[in-house]
Protein backbone atom coordinates (compact mmCIF):
# COMPACT_ATOMS: atom_id res chain seq x y z
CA UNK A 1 -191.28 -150.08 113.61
CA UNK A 2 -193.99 -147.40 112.41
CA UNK A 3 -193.53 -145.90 108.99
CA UNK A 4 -194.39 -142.10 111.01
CA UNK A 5 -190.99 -142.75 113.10
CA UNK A 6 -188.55 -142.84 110.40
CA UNK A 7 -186.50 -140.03 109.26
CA UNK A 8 -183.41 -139.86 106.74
CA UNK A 9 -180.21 -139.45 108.17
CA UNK A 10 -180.10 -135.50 106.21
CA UNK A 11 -182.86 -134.67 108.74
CA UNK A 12 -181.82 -136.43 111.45
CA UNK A 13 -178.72 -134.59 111.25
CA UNK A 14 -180.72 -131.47 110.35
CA UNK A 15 -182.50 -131.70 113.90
CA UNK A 16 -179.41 -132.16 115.60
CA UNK A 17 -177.50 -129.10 114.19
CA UNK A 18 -180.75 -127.32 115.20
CA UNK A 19 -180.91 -128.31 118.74
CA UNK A 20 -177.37 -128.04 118.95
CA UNK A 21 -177.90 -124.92 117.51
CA UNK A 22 -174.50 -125.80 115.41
CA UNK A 23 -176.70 -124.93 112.30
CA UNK A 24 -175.85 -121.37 112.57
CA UNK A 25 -172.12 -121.88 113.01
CA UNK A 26 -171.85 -124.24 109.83
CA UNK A 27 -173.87 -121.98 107.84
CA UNK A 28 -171.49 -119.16 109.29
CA UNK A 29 -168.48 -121.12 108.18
CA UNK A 30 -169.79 -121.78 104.45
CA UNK A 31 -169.92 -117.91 103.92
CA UNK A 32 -166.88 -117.58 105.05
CA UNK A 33 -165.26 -120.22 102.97
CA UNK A 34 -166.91 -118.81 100.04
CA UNK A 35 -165.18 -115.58 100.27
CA UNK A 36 -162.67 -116.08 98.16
CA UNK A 37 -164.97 -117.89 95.26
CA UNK A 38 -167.40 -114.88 95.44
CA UNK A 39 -165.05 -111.85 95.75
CA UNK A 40 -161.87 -113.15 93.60
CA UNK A 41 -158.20 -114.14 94.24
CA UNK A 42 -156.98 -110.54 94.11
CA UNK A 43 -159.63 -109.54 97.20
CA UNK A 44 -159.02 -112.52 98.98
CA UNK A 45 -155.05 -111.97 98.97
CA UNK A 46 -155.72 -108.78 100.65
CA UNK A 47 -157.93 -109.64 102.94
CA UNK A 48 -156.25 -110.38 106.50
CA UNK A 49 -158.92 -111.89 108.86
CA UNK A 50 -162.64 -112.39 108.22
CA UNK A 51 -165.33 -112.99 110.92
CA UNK A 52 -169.23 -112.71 111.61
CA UNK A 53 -170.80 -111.73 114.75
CA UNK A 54 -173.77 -111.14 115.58
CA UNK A 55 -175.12 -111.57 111.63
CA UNK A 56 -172.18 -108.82 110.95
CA UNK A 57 -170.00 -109.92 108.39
CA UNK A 58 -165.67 -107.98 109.56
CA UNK A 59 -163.36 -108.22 107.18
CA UNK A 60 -159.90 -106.60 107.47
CA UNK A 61 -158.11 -105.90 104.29
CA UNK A 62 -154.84 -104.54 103.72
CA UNK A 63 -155.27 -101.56 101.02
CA UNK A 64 -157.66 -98.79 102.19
CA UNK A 65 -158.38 -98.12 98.61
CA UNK A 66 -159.98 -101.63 98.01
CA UNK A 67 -161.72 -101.08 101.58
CA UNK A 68 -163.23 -97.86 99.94
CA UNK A 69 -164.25 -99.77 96.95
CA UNK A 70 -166.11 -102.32 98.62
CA UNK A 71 -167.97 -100.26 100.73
CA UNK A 72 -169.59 -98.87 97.78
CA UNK A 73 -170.76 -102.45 96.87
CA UNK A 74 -172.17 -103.49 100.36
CA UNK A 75 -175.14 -104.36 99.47
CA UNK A 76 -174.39 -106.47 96.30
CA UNK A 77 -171.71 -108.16 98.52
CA UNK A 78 -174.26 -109.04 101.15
CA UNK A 79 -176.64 -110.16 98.46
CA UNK A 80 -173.46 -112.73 97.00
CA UNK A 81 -172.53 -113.92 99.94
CA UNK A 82 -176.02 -115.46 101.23
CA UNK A 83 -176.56 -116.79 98.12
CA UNK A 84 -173.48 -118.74 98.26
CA UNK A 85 -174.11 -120.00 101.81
CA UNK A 86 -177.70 -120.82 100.65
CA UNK A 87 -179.65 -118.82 103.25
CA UNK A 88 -179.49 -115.19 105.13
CA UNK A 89 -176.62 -115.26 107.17
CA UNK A 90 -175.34 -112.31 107.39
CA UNK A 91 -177.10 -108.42 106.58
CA UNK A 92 -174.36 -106.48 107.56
CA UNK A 93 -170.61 -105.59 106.67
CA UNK A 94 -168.24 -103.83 108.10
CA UNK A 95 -164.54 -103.22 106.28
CA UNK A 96 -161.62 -102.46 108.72
């Protein structure tokens, strides 16, 4: 077997996710998962659902104060949140 033909199984897997396009999805998941670690217990317990479409990050909290709040901090939020996942996955949020 040729030296050339050999991959490790991190990239192997990495092409599959990527023609499965499942890389996406995983990365969408992280961020999601990291909500609570970024934004703090007392955020997370009022937040009711959280989903991304479309690169659009919806989260649905419970207290309109805290929804007013975080809108002022989009942008930092945005900024936290990719970090976490490790790459641009979302560059929008929307607060319901």
């Amino acid at each position: 077997m040729s030296r050339h033909n050999q991959h490790t199984i991190k990239e192997a897997i990495d092409n599959l996710l990527k023609v499965y396009k499942l890389d996406e999805r995983i990365a969408e998941r992280g961020l999601i998962n990291s909500w609570e670690s970024v934004m703090g217990g007392m955020i997370a317990k009022h937040t009711k659902e959280i989903y991304i479409n479309k690169r659009q990050l919806f989260v649905m909290l419970d207290s309109s104060a805290l929804r007013n709040e975080l809108s002022l901090a989009k942008s930092k939020i945005i900024t936290l949140l990719n970090e976490a996942a490790g790459k641009d996955v979302i560059n929008e949020i929307v607060f319901k």
